[in-house]
Protein backbone atom coordinates (compact mmCIF):
# COMPACT_ATOMS: atom_id res chain seq x y z
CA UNK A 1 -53.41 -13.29 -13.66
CA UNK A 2 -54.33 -10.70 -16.42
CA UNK A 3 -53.52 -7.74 -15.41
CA UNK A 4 -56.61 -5.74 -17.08
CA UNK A 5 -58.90 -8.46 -14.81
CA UNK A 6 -57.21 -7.77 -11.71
CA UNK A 7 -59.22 -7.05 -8.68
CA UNK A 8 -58.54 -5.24 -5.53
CA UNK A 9 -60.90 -7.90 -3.61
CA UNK A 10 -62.69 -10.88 -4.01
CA UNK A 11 -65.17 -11.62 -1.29
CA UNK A 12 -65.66 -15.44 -1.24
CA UNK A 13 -69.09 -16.46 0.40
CA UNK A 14 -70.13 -20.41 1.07
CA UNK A 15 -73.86 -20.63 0.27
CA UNK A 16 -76.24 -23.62 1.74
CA UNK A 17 -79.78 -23.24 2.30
CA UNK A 18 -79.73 -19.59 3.04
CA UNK A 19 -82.20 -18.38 1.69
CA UNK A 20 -83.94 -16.31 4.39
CA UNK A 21 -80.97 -14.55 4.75
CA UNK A 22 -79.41 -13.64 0.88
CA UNK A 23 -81.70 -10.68 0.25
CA UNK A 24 -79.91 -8.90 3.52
CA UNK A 25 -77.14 -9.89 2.93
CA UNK A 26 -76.83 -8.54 -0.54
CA UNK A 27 -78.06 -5.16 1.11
CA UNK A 28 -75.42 -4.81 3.07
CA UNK A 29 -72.58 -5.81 0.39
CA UNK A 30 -74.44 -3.19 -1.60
CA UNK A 31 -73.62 -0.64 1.66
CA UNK A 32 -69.79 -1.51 2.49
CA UNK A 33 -68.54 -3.30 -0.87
CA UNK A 34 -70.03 -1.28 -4.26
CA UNK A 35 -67.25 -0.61 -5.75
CA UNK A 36 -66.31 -2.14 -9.81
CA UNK A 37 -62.96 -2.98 -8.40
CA UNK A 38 -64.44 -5.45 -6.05
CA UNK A 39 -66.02 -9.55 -7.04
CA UNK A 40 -67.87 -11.17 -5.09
CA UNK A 41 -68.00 -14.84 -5.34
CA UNK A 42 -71.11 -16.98 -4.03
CA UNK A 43 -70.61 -20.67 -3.86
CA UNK A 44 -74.45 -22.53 -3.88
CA UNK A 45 -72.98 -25.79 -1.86
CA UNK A 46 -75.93 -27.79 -3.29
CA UNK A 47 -78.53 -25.89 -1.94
CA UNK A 48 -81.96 -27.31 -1.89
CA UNK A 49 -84.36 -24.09 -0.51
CA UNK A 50 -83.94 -21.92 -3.59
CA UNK A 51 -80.70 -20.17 -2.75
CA UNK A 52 -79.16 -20.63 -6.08
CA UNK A 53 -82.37 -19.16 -8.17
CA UNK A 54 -82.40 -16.54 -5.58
CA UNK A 55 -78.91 -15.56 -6.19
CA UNK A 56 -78.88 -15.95 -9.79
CA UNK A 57 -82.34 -13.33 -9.74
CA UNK A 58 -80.41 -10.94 -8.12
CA UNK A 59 -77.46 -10.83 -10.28
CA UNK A 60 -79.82 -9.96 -13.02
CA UNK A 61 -81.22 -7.02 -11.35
CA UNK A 62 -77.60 -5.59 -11.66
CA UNK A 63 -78.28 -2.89 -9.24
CA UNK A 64 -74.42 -3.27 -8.03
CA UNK A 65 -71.30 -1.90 -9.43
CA UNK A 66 -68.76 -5.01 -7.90
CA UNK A 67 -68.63 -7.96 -9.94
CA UNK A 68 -71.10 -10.37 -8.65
CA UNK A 69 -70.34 -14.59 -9.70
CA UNK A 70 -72.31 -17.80 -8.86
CA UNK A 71 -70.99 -20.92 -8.43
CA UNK A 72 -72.91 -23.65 -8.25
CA UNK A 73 -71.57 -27.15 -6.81
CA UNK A 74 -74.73 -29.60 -7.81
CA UNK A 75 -73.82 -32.15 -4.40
CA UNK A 76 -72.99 -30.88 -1.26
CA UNK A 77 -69.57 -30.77 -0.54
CA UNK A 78 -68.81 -28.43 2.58
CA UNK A 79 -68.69 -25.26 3.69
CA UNK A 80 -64.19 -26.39 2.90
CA UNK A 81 -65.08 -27.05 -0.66
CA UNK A 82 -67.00 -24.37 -1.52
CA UNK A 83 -64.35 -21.92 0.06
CA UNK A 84 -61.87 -24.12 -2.21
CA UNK A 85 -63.61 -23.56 -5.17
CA UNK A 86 -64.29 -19.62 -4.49
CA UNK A 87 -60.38 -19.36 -4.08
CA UNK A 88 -59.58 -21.45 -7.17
CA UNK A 89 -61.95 -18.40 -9.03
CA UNK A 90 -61.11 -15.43 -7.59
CA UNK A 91 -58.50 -12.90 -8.92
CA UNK A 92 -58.36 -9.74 -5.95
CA UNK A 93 -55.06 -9.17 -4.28
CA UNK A 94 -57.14 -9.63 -1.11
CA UNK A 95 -59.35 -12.67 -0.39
CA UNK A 96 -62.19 -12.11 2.26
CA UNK A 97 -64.12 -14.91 3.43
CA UNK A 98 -67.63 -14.09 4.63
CA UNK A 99 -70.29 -16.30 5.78
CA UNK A 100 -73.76 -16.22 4.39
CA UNK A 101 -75.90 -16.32 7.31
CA UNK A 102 -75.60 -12.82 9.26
CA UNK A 103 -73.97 -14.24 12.24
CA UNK A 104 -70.89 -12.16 11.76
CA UNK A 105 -71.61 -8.35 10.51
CA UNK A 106 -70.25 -7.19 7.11
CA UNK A 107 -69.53 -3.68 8.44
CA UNK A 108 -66.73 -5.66 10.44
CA UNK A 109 -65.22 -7.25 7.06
CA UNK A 110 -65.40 -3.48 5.81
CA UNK A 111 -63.22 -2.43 9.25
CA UNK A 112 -61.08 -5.72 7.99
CA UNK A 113 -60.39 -5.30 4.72
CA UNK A 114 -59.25 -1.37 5.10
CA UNK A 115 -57.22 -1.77 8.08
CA UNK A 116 -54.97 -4.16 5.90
CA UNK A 117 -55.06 -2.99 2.73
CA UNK A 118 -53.41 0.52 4.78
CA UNK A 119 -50.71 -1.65 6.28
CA UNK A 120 -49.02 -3.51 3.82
CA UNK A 121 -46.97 -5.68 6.09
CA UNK A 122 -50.01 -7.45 7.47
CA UNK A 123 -50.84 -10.38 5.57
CA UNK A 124 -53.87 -12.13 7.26
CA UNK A 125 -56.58 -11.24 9.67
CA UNK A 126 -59.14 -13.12 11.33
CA UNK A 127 -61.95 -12.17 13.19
CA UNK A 128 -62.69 -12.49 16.36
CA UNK A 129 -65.70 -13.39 18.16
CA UNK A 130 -64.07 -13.05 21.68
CA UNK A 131 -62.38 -10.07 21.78
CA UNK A 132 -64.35 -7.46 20.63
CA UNK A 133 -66.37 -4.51 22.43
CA UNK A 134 -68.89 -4.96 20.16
CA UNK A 135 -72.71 -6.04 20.14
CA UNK A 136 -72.63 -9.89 20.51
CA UNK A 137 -75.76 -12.42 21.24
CA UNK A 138 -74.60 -15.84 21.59
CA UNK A 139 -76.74 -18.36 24.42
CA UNK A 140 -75.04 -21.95 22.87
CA UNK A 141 -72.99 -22.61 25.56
CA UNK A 142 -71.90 -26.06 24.22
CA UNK A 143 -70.36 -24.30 20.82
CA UNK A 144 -68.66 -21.16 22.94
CA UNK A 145 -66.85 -23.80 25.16
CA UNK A 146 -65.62 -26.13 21.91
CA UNK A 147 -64.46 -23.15 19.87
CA UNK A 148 -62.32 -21.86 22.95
CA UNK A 149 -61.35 -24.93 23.82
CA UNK A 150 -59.92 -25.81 20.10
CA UNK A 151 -58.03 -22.30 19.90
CA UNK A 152 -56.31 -22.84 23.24
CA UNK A 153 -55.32 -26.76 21.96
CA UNK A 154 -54.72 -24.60 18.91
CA UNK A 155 -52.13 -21.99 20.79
CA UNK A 156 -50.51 -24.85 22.37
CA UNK A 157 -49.68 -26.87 19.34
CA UNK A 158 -48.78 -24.24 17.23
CA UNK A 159 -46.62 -21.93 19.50
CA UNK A 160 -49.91 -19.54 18.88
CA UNK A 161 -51.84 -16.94 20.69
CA UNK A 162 -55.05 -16.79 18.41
CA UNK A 163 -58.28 -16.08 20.79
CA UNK A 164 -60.94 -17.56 18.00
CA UNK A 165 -59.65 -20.32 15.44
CA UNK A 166 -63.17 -20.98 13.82
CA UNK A 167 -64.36 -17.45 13.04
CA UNK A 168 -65.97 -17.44 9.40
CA UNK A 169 -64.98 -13.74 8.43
CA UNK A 170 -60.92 -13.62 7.87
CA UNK A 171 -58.69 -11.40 5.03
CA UNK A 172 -55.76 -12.80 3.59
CA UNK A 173 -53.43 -11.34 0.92
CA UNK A 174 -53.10 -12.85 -2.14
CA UNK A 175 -49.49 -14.20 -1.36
CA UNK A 176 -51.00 -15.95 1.56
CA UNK A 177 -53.20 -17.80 -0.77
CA UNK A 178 -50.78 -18.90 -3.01
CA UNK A 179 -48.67 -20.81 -0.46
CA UNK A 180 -51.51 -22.67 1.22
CA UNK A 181 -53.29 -25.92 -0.45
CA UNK A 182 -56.57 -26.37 1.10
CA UNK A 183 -57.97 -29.93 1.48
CA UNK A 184 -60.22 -29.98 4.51
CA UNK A 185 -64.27 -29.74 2.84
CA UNK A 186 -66.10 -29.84 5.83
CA UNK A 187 -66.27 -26.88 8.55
CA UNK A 188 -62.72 -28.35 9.62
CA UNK A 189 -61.69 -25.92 6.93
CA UNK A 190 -61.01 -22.85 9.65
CA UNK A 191 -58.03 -25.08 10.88
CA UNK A 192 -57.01 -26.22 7.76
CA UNK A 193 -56.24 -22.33 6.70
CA UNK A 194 -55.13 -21.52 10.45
CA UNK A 195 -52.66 -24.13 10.53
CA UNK A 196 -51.22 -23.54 7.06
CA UNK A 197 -51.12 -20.09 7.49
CA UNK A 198 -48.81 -20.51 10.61
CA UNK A 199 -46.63 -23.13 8.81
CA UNK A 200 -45.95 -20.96 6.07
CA UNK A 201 -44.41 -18.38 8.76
CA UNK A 202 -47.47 -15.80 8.18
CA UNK A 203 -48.54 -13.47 11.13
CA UNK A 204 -51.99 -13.62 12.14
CA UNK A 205 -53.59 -10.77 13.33
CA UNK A 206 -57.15 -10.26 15.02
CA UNK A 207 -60.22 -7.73 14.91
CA UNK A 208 -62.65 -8.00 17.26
CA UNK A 209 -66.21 -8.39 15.38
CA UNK A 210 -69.61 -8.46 16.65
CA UNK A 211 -71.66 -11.80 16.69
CA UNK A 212 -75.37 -12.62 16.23
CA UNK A 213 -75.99 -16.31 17.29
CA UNK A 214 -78.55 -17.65 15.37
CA UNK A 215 -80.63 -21.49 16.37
CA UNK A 216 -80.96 -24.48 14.60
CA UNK A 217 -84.16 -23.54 14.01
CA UNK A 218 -82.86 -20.00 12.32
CA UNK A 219 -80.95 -22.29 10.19
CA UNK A 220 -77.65 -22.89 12.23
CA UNK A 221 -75.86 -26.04 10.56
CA UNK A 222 -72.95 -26.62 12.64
CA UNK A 223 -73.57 -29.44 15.37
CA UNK A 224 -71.82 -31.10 17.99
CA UNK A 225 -70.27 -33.69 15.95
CA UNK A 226 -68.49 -31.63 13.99
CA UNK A 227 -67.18 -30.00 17.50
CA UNK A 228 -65.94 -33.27 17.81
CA UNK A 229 -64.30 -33.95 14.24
CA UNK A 230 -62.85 -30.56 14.92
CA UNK A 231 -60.60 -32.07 17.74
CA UNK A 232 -59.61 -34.96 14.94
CA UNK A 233 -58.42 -31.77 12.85
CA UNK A 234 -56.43 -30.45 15.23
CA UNK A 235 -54.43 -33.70 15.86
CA UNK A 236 -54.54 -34.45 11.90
CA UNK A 237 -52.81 -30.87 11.01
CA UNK A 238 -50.27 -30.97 14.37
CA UNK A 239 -49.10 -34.20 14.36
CA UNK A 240 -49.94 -36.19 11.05
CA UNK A 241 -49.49 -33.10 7.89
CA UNK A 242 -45.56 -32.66 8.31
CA UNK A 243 -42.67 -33.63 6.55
CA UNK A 244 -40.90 -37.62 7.41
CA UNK A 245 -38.02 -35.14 9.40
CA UNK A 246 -40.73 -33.41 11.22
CA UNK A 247 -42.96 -37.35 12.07
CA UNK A 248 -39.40 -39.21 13.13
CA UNK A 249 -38.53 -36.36 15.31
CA UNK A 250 -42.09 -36.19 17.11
CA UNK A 251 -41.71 -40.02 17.39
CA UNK A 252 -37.50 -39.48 18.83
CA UNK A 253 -39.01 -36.90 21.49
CA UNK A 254 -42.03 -39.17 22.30
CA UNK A 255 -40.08 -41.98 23.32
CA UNK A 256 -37.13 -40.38 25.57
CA UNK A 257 -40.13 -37.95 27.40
CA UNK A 258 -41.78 -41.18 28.12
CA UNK A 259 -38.29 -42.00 29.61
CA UNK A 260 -38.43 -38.64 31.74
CA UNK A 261 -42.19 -40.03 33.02
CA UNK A 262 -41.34 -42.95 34.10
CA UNK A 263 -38.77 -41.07 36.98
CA UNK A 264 -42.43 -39.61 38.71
CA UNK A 265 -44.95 -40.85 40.85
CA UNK A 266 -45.83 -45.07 41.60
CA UNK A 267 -48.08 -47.77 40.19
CA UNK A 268 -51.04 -46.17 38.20
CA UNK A 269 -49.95 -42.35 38.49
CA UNK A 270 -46.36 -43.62 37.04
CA UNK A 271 -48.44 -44.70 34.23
CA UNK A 272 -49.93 -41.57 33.70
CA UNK A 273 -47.28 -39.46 33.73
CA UNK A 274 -45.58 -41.59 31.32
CA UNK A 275 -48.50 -40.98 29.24
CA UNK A 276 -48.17 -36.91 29.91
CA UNK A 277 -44.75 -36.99 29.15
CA UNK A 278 -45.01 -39.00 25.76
CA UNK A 279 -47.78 -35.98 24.56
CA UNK A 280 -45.18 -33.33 26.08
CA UNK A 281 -42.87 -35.03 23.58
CA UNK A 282 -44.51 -34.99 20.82
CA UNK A 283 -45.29 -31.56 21.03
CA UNK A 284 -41.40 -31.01 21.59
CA UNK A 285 -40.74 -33.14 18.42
CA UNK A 286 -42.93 -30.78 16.46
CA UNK A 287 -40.36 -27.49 17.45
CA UNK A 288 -37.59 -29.02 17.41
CA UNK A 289 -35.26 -31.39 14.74
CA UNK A 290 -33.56 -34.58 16.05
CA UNK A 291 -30.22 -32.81 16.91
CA UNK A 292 -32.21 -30.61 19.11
CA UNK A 293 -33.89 -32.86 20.64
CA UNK A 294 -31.03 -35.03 21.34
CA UNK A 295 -29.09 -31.94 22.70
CA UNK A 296 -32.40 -32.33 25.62
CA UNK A 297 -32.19 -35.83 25.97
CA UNK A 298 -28.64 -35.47 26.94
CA UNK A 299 -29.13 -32.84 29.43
CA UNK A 300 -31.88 -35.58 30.80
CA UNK A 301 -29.87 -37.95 31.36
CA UNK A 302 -26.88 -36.11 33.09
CA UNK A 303 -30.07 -35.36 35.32
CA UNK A 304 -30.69 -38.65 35.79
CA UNK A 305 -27.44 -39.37 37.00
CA UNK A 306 -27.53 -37.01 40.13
CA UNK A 307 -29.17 -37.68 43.48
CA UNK A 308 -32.15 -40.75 44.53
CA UNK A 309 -35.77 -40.45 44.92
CA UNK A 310 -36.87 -37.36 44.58
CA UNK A 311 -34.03 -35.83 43.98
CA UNK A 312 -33.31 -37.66 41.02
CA UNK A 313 -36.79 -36.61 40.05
CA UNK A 314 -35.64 -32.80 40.90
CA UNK A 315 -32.62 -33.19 38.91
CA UNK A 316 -34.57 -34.67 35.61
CA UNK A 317 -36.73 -31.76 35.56
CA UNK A 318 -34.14 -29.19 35.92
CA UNK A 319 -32.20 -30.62 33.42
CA UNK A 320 -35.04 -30.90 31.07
CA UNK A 321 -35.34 -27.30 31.31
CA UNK A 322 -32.05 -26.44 30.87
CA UNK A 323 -31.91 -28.74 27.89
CA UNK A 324 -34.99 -26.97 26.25
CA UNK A 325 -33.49 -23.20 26.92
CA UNK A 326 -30.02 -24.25 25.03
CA UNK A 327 -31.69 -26.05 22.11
CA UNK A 328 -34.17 -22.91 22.06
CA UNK A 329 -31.10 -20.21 21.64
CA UNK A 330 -29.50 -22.90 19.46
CA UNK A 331 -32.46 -22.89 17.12
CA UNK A 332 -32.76 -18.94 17.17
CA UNK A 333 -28.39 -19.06 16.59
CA UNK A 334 -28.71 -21.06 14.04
CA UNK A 335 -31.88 -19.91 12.06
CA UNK A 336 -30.94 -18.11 9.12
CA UNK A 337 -27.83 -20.38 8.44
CA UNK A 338 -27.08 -23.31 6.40
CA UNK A 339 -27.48 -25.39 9.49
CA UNK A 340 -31.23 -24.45 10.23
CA UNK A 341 -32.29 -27.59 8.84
CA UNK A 342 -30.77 -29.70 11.74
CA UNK A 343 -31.97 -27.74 14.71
């Protein structure tokens, strides 16, 4: 990166059909963002209502002092590929990603982008839609219930405590963007970046930002099927993007806590807890390398060994839990020596 381009931001914004809402929009970058040290990337996703002339007619107005870019992809791709393609062209130490249709305020990515840019050991912040003070209109049930839904599934599978996966507005440093590689192009793209984030051993902070739900008719273009594909994401990032270690491990711990299942219940609700314990396992698998997990599967079995009935049961439990607590302070012993790797 030249160091006579170098920007101290690059605001990214995914453009489709908005065109109702661009002329605002640009008001209110013209309020928190005019500043010649500043770009500001719009990415036309194959818009069909004008957007792109729009935008390119009020580039030439130059009435702005940031550096204003459009990119236009002729097919659309995704609100993931057009957030792709803004990264691959932006230069600013700090990447902010901003939706185009007013749902989230741009005074909020203002509060964003100088609370980290004054603390230079936070690396990423997202919004949040939930836990915020601030002026919020939202009546789609369906969509409020999904998007809490997917951060707790989220939390669980990524030893997380993020309150809003899928909110549009986030800040990352520019070291964060160099260790992530984006692939998702749809709007599975917010756990894409979440996920990667995390895996890369990044800290993500919140900010509580207002929200202004807009309909379908206002132009909304999320649906319920992507709610859906956005519980496919979750499962493809957890449990199918890791390294063979990581996949033979989840596999190892799926198959002896299917082992520790089949000591509860009778008949159909054996069954079932078999079926718990295999998903317990392969969440254990994910934490955890194969010499860790064996370390548990020993301490089942010892438990398996003591008492009948229930008390067997008793006894497999307990043991489990011991098993996880030494393989925890194992890992933690062992993390910053040559022998990480195998726990």
């Amino acid at each position: 990166m030249p160091l006579e381009n170098k920007k101290n931001l690059s605001i990214i914004i995914p453009v489709f059909n908005e065109l109702n809402y661009i002329d605002k929009l640009y008001d209110q970058l013209i309020l928190y963002f005019n500043n010649s040290k500043i770009e500001i990337i719009f990415v036309d996703d194959g818009s069909t209502d004008g957007s792109l002339q729009k935008l390119k007619k009020i580039n030439e107005n130059n009435k702005h002092s940031f550096e204003f870019k459009v990119i236009n992809l002729d097919i659309n791709s995704g609100k993931g590929k057009a957030i792709q393609t803004g990264i691959k062209n932006s230069i600013g130490e700090y990447v902010l990603l901003q939706d185009a249709d007013l749902e989230l305020d741009t005074k909020d990515a203002k509060e964003m982008y100088e609370m980290i840019t004054k603390n230079k050991e936070i690396k990423c912040i997202f919004g949040s839609r939930y836990l915020s003070g601030k002026l919020k209109k939202n009546n789609y049930f369906f969509n409020n219930l999904v998007g809490k839904i997917n951060s707790l599934i989220f939390n669980i599978f990524f030893s997380q405590s993020i309150s809003d996966v899928h909110c549009g507005l986030k800040v990352l440093h520019r070291s964060v963007i160099e260790k992530i590689k984006l692939t998702v192009n749809d709007f599975g793209i917010e756990i894409d970046l979440a996920s990667q984030i995390v895996r890369n051993n990044f800290f993500i902070y919140e900010f509580g930002v207002s929200y202004f739900f807009r309909s379908k008719s206002q132009g909304k273009k999320i649906t319920w099927v992507d709610g859906l594909k956005s519980f496919y994401y979750l499962i493809k990032v957890r449990f199918f993007d890791n390294s063979g270690s990581t996949n033979l491990s989840i596999f190892y711990s799926s198959i002896y806590m299917s082992f520790v299942g089949s000591h509860f219940g009778m008949g159909l609700g054996n069954t079932m807890f078999i079926i718990i314990f295999f998903i317990i396992g392969s969440v254990i698998g994910i934490h955890f390398k194969i010499l860790s997990s064996t370390i548990i599967f020993f301490f089942i079995y010892i438990g398996s060994l003591f008492g009948k009935g229930n008390g067997t049961t008793l006894a497999v439990l307990l043991f489990f839990l011991l098993g996880l607590f030494v393989s925890r302070n194992l890992k933690k012993y062992f993390l910053n020596t040559k022998f990480n790797h195998f726990f």
